[in-house]
N, C-alpha and C. Protein backbone atom coordinates (compact mmCIF):
# COMPACT_ATOMS: atom_id res chain seq x y z
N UNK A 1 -4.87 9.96 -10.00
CA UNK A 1 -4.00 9.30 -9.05
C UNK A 1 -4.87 8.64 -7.98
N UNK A 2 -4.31 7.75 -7.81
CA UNK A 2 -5.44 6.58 -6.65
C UNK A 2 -4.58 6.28 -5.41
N UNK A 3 -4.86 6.62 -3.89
CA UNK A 3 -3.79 6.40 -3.36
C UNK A 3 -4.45 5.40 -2.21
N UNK A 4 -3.86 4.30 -1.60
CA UNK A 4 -3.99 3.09 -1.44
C UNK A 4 -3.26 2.42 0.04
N UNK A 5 -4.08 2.10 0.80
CA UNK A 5 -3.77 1.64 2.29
C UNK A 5 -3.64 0.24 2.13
N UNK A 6 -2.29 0.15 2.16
CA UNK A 6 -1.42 -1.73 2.10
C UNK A 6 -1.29 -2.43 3.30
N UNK A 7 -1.93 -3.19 4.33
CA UNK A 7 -1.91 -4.04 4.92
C UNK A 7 -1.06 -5.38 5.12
N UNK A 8 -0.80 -5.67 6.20
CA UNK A 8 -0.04 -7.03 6.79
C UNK A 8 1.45 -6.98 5.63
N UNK A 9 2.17 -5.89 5.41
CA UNK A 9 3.39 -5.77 4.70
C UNK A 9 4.01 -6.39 5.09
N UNK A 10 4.98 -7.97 4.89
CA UNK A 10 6.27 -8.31 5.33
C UNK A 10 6.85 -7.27 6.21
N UNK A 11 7.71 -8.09 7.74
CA UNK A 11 8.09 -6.60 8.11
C UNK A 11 9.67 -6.72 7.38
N UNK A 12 10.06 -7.11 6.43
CA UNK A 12 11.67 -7.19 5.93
C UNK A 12 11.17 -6.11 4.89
N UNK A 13 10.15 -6.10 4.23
CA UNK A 13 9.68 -5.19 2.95
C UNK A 13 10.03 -3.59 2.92
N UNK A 14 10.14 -3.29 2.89
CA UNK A 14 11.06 -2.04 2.44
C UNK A 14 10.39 -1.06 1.08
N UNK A 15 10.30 0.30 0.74
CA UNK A 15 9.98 1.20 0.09
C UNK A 15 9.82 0.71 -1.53
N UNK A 16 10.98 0.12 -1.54
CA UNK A 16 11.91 -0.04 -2.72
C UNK A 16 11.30 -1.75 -3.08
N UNK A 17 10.66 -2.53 -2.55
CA UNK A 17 10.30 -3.56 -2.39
C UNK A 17 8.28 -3.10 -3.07
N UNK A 18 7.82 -2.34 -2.34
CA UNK A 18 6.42 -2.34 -2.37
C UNK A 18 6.50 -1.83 -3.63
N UNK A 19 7.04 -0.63 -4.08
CA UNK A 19 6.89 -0.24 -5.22
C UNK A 19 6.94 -1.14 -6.59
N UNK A 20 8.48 -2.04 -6.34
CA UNK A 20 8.64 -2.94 -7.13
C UNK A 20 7.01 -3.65 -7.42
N UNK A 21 6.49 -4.38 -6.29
CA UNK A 21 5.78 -5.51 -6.33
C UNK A 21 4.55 -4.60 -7.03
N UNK A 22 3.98 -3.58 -6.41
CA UNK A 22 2.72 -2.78 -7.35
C UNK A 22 3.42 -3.10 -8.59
N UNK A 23 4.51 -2.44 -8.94
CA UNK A 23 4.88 -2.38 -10.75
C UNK A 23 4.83 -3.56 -11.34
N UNK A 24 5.18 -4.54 -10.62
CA UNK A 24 5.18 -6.20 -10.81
C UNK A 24 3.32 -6.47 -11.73
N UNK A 25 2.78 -5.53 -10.67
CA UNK A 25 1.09 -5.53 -10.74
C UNK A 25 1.00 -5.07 -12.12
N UNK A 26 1.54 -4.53 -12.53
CA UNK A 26 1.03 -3.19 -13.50
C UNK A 26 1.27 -1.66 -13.40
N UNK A 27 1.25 -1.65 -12.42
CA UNK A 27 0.70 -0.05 -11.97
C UNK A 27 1.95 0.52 -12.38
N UNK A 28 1.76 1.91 -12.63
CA UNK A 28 2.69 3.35 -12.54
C UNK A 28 2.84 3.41 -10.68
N UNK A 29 3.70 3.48 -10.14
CA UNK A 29 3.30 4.23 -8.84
C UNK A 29 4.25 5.53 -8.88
N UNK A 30 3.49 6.74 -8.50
CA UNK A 30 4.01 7.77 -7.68
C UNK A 30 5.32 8.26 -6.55
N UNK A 31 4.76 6.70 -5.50
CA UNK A 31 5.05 7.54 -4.18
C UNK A 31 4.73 5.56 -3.55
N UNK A 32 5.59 5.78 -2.96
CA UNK A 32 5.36 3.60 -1.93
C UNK A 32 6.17 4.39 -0.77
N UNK A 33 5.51 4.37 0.49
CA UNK A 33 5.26 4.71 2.33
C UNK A 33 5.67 3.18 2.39
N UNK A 34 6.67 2.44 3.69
CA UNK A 34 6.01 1.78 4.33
C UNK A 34 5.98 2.44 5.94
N UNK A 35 5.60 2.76 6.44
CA UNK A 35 5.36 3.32 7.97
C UNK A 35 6.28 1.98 9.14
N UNK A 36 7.22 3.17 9.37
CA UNK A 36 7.67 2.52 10.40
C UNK A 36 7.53 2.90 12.12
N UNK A 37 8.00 2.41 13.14
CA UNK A 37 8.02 2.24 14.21
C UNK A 37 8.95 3.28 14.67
N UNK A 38 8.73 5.27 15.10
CA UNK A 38 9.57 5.91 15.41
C UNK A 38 10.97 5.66 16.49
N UNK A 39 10.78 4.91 16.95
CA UNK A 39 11.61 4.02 18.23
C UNK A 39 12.68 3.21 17.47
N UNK A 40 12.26 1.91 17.19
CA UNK A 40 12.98 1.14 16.28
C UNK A 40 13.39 1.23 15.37
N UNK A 41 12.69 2.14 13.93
CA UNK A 41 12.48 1.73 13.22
C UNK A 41 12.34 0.77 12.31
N UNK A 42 11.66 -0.31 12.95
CA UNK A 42 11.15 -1.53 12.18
C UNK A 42 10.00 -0.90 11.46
N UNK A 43 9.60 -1.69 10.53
CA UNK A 43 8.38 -1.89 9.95
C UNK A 43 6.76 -2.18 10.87
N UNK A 44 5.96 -1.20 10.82
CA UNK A 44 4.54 -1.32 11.56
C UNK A 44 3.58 -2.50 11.16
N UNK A 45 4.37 -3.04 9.49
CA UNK A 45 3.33 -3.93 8.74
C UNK A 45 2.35 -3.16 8.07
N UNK A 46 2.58 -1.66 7.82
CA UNK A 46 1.88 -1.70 6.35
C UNK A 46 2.22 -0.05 6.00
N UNK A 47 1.51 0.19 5.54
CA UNK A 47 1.96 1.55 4.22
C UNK A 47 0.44 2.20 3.82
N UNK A 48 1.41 3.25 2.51
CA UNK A 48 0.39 3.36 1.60
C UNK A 48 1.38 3.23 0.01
N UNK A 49 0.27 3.79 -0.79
CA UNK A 49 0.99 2.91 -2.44
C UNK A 49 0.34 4.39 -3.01
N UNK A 50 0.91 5.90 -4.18
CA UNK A 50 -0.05 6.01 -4.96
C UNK A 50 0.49 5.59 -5.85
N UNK A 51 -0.69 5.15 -7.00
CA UNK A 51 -0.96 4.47 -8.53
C UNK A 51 -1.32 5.64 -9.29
N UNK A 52 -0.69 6.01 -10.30
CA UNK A 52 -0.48 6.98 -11.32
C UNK A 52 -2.07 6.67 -12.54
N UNK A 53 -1.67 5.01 -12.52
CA UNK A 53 -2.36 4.84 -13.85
C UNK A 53 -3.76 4.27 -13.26
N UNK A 54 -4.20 4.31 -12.31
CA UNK A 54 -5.59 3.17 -11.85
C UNK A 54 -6.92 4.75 -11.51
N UNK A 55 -7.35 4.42 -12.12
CA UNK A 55 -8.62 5.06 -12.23
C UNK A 55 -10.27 4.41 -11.32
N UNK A 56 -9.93 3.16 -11.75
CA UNK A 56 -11.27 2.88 -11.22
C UNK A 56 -10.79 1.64 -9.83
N UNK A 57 -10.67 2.90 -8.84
CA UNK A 57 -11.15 2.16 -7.08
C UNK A 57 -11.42 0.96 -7.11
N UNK A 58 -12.68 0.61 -7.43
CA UNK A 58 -13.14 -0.56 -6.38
C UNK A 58 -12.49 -1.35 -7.13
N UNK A 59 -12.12 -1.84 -8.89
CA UNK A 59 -11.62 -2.84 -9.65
C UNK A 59 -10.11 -3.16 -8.73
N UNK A 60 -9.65 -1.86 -9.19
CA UNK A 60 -7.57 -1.81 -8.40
C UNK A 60 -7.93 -2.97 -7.28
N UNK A 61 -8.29 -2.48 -6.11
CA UNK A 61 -8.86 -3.03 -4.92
C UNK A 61 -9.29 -4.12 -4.84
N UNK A 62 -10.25 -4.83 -5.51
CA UNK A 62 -10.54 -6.08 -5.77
C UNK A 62 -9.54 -6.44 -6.23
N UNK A 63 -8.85 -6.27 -7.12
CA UNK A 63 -7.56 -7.25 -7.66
C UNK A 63 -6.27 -7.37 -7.15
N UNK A 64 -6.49 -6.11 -6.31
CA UNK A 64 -5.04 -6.43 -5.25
C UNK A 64 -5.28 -7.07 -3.96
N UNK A 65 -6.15 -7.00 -3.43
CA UNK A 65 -6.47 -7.13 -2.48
C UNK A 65 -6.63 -8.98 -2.16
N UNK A 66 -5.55 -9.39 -1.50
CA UNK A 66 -5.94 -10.64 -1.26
C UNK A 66 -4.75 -11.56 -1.66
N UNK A 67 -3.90 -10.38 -2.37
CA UNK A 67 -2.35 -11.28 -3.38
C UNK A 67 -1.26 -11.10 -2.05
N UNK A 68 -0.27 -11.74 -2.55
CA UNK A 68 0.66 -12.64 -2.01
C UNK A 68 2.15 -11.68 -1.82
N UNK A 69 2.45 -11.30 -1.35
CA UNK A 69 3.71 -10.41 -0.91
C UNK A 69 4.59 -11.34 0.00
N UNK A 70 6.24 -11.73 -0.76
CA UNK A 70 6.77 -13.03 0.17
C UNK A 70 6.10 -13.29 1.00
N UNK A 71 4.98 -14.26 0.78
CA UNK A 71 4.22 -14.94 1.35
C UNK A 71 2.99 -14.67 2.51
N UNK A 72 3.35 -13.50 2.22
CA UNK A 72 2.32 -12.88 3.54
C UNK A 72 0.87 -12.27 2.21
N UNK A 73 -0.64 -12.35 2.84
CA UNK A 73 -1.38 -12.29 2.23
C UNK A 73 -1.82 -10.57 2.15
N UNK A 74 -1.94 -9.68 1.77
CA UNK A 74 -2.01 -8.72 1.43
C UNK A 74 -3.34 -7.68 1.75
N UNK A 75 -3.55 -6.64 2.57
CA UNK A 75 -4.82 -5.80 2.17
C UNK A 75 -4.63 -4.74 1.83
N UNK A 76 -5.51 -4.27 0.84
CA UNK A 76 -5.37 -3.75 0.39
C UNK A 76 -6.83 -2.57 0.18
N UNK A 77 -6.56 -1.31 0.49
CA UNK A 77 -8.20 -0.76 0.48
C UNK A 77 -8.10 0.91 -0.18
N UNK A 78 -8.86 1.47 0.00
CA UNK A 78 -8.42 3.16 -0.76
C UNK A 78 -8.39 3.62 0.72
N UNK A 79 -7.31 4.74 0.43
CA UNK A 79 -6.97 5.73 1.72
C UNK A 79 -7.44 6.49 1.93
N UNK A 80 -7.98 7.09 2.65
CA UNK A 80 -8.62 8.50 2.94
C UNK A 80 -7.92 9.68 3.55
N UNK A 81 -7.94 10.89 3.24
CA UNK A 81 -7.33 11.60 4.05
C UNK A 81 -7.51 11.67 6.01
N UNK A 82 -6.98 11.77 6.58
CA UNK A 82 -7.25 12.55 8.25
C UNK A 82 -7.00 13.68 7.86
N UNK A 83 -7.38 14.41 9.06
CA UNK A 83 -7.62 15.66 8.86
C UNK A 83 -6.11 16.42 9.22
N UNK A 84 -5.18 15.48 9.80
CA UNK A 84 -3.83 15.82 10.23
C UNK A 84 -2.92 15.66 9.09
N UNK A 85 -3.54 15.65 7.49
CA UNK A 85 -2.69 15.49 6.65
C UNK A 85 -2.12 13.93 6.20
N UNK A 86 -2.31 12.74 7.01
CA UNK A 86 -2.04 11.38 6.94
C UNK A 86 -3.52 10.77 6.53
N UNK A 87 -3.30 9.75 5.61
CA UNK A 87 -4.08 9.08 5.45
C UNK A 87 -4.24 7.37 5.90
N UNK A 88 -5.36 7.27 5.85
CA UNK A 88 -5.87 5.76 6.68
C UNK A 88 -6.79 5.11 5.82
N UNK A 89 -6.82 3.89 6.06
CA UNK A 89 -7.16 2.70 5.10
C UNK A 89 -8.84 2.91 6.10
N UNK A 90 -9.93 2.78 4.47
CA UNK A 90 -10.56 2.82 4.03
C UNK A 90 -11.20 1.51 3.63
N UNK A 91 -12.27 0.90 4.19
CA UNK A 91 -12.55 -0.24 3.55
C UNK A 91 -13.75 -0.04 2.33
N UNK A 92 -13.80 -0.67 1.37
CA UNK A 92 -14.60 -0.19 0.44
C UNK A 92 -15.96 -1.29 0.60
């Protein structure tokens, strides 16, 4: 399992949206976060993604990284754990 820090998310994008668009990719996913704003709850502009079927990091990453989500350009990096149990984007 490969789990994955998603950047500049549409803020209309929604759970049910990211997952779609990974599967769109290919991928199996697990589990699609987008992190919202405890106050508002709007959208913060980004997430995380896990991928069931992606094995090799840096390839996933290179090939997602840089694509097109309604129109907004995408980052995409591996997550790392914090030590508080949340994970944070990782640049490779």
């Amino acid at each position: 399992m490969l789990r994955l820090f998603v950047g500049n998310i549409p803020h209309a994008c929604g759970e049910v949206e990211l997952r779609q668009w990974f599967e769109d990719q290919g991928h199996s996913v697990t589990f699609a976060q987008v992190i919202r704003d405890r106050v508002t709850g709007h959208s913060r502009g980004f997430g995380f993604v896990e991928l069931q079927d992606a094995w090799d990091l840096k390839a996933t990453v290179e090939r997602l990284n840089g694509q097109r989500l309604s129109g907004r350009v995408l980052t995409v990096n591996a997550a790392t754990p914090r030590s508080t149990g949340q994970a944070v984007h990782h640049p490779i």
